[in-house]
PDB file of N, CA and C in Angstrom:
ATOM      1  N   UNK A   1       0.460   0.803  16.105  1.00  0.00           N
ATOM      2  CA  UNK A   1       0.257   1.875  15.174  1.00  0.00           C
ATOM      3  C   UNK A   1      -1.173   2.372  15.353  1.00  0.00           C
ATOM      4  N   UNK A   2      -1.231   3.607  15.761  1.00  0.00           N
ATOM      5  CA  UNK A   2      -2.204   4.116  15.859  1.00  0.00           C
ATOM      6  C   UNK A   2      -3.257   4.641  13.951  1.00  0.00           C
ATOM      7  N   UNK A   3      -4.512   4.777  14.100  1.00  0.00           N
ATOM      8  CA  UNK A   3      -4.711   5.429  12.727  1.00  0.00           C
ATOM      9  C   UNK A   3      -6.356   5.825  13.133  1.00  0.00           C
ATOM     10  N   UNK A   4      -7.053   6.903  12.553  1.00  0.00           N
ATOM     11  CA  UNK A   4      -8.158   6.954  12.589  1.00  0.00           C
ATOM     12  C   UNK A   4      -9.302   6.694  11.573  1.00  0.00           C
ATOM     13  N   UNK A   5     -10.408   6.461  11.299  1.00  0.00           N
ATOM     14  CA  UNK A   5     -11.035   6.275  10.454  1.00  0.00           C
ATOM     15  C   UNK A   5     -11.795   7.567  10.133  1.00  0.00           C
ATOM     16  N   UNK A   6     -12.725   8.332   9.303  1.00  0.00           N
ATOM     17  CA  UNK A   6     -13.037   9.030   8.955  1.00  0.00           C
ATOM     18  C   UNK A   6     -14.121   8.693   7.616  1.00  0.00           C
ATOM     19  N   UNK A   7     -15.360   9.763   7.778  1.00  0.00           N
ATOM     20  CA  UNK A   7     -15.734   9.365   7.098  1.00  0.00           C
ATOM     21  C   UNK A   7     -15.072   9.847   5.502  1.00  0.00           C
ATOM     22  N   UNK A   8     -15.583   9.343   4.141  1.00  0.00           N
ATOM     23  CA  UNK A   8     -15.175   9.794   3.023  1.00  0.00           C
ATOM     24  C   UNK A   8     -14.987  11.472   2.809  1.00  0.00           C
ATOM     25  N   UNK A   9     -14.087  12.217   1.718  1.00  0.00           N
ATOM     26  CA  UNK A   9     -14.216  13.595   1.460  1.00  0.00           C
ATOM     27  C   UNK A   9     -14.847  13.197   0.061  1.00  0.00           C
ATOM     28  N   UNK A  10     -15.014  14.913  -0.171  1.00  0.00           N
ATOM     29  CA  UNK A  10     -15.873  14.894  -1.838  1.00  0.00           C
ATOM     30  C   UNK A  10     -14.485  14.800  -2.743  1.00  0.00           C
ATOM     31  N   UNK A  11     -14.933  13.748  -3.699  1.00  0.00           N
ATOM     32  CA  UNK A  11     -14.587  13.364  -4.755  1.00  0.00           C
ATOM     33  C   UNK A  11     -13.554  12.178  -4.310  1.00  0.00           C
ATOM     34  N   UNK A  12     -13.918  11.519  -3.063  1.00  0.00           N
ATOM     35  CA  UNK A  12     -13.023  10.355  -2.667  1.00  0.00           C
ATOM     36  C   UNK A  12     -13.809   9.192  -3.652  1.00  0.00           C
ATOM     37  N   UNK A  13     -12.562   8.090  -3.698  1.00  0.00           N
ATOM     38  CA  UNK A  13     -13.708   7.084  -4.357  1.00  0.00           C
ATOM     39  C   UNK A  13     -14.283   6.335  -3.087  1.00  0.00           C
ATOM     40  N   UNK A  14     -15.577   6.068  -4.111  1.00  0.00           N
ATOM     41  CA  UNK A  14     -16.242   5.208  -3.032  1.00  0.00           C
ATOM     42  C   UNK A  14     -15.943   3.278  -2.659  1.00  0.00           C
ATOM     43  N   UNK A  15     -14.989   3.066  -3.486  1.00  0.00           N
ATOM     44  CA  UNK A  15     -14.525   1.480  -3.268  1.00  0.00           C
ATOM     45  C   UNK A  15     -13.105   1.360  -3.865  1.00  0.00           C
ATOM     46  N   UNK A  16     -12.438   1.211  -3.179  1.00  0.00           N
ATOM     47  CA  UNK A  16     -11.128   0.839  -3.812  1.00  0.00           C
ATOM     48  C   UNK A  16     -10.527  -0.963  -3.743  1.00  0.00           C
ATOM     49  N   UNK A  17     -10.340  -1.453  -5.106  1.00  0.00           N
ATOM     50  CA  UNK A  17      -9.843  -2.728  -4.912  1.00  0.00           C
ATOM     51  C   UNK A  17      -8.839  -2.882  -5.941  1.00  0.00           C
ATOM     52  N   UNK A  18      -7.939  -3.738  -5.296  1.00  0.00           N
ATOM     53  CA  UNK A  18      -6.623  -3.938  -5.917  1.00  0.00           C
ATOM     54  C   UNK A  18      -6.352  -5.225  -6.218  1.00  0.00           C
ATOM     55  N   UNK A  19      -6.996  -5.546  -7.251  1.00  0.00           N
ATOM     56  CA  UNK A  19      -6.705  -7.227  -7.580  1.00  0.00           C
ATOM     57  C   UNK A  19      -6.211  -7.332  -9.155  1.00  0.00           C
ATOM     58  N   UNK A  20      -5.169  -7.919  -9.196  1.00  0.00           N
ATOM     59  CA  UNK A  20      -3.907  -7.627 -10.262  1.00  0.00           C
ATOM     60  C   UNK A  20      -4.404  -9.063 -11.714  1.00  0.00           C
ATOM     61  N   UNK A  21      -5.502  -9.318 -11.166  1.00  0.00           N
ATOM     62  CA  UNK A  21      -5.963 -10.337 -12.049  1.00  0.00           C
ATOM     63  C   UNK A  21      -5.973 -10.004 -13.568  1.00  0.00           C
ATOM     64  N   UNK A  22      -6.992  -9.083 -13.399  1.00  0.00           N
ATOM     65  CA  UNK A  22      -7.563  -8.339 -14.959  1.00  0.00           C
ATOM     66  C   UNK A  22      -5.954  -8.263 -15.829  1.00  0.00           C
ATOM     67  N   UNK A  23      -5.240  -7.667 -15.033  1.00  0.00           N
ATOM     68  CA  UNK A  23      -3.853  -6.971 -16.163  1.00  0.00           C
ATOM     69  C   UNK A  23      -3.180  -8.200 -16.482  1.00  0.00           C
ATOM     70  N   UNK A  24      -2.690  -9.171 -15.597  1.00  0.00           N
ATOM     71  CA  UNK A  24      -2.258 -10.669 -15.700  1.00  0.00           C
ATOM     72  C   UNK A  24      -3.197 -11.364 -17.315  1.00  0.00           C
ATOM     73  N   UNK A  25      -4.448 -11.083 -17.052  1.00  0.00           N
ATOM     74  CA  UNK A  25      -5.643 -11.673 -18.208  1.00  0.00           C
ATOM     75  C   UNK A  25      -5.323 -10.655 -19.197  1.00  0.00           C
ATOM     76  N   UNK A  26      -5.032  -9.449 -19.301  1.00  0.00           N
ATOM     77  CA  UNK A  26      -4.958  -8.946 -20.398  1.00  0.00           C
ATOM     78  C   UNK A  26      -3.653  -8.485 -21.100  1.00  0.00           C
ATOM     79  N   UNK A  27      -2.887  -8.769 -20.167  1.00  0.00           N
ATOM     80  CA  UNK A  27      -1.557  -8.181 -20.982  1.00  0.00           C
ATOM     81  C   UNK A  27      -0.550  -8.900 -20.314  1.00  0.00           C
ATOM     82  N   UNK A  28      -0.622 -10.002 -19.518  1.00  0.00           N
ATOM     83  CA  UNK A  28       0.419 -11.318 -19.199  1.00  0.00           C
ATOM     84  C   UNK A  28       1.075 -11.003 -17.798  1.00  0.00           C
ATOM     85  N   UNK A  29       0.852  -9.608 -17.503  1.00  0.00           N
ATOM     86  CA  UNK A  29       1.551  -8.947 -16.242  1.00  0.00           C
ATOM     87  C   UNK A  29       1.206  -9.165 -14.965  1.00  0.00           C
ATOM     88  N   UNK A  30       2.457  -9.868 -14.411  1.00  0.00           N
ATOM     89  CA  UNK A  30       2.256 -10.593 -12.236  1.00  0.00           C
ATOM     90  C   UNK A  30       3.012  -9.209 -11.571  1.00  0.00           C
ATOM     91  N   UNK A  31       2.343  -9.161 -10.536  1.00  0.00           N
ATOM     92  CA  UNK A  31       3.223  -8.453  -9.447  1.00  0.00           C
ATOM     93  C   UNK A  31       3.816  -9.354  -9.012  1.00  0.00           C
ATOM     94  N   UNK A  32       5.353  -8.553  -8.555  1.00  0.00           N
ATOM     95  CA  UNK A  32       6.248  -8.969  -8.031  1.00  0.00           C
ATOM     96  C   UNK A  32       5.952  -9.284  -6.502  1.00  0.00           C
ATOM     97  N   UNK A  33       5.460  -8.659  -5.908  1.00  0.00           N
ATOM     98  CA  UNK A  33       5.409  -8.822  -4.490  1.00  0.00           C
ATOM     99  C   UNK A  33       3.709  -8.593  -4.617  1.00  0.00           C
ATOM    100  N   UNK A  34       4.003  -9.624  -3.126  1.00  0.00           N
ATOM    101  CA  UNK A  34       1.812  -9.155  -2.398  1.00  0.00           C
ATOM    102  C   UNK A  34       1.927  -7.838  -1.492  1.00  0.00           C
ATOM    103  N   UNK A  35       0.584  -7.744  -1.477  1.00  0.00           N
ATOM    104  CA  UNK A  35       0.469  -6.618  -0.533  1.00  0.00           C
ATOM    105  C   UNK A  35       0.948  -6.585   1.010  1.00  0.00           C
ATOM    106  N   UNK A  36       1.233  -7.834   1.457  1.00  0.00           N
ATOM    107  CA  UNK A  36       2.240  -8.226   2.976  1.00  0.00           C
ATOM    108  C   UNK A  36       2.917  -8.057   2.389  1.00  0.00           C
ATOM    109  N   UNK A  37       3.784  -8.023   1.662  1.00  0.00           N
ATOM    110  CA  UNK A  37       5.781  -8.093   1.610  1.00  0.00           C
ATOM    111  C   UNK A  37       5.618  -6.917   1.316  1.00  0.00           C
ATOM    112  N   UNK A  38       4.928  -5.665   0.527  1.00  0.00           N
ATOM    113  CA  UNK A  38       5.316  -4.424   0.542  1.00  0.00           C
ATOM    114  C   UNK A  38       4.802  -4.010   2.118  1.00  0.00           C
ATOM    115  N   UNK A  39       3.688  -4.177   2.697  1.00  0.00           N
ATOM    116  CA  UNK A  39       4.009  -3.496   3.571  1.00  0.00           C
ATOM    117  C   UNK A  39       4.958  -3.884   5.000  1.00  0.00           C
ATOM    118  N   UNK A  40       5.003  -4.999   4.790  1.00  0.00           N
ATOM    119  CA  UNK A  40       5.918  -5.705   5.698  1.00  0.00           C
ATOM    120  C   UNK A  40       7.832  -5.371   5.772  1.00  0.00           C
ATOM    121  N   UNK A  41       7.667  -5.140   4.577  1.00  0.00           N
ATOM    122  CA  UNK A  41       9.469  -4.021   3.871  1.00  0.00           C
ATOM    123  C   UNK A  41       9.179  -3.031   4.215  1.00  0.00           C
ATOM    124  N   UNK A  42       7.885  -2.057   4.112  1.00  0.00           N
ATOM    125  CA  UNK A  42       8.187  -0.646   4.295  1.00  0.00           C
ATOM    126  C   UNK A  42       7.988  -0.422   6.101  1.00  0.00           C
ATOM    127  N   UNK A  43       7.418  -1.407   6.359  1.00  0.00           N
ATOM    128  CA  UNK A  43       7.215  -1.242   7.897  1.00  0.00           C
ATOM    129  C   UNK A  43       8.631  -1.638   8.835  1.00  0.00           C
ATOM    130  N   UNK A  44       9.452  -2.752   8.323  1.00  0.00           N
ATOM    131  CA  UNK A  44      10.702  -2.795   8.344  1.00  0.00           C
ATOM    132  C   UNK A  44      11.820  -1.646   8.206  1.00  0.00           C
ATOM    133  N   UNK A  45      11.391  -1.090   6.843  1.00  0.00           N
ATOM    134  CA  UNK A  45      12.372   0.045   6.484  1.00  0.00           C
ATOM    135  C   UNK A  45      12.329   1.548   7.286  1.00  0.00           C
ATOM    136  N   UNK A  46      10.934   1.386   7.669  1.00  0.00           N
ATOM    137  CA  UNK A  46      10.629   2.531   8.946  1.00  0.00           C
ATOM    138  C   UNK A  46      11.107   2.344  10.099  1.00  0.00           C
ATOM    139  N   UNK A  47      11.221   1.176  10.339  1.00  0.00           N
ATOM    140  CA  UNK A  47      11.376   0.594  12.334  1.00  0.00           C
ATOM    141  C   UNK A  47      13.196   0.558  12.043  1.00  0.00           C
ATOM    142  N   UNK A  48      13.859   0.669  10.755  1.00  0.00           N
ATOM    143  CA  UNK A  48      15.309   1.339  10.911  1.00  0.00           C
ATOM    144  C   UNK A  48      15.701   2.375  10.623  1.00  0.00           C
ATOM    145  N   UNK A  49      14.769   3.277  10.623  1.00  0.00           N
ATOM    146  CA  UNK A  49      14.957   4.830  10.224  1.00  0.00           C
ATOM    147  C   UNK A  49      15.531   5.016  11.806  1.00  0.00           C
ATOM    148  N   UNK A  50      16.228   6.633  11.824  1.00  0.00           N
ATOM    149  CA  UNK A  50      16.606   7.162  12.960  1.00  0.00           C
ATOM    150  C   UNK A  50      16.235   8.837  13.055  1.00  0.00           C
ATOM    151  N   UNK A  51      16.599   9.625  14.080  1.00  0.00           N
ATOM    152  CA  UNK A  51      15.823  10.846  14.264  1.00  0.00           C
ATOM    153  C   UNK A  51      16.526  11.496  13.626  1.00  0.00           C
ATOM    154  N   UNK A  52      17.838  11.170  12.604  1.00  0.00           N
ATOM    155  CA  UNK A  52      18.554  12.091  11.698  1.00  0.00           C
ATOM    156  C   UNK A  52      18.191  11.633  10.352  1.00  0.00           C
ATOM    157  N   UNK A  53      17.100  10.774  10.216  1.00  0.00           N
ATOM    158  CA  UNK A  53      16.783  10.369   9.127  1.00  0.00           C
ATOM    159  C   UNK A  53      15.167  11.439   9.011  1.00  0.00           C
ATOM    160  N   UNK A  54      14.724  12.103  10.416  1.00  0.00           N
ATOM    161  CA  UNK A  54      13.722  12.307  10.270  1.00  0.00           C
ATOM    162  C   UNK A  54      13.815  14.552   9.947  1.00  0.00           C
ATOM    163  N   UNK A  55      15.768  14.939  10.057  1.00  0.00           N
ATOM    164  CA  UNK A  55      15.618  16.386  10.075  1.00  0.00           C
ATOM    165  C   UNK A  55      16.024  16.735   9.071  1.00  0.00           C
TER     166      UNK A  55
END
């Protein structure tokens, strides 16, 4: 998989983090899945797409 990097645009944020701790501590709530099994399903669910899935 190809991808490029780039620098930031205006009004991008400058740090993004995704740690599900805080909401677990404040309101009892787990994710269901980690961040491998979603992208590991959607990368799956792409590699069985077909070119009539793509018109």
């Amino acid at each position: 998989m190809e991808y490029d990097t780039a620098p930031r645009r205006e009004g991008d944020s400058a740090r993004l983090v995704a740690n599900p701790s805080r909401i677990k501590e404040a309101m009892g709530w787990e994710a269901r899945y980690t961040l491998d099994d979603i992208i590991s399903s959607a990368w799956e669910w792409e590699q069985k797409r077909t070119d009539a899935d793509y018109a």
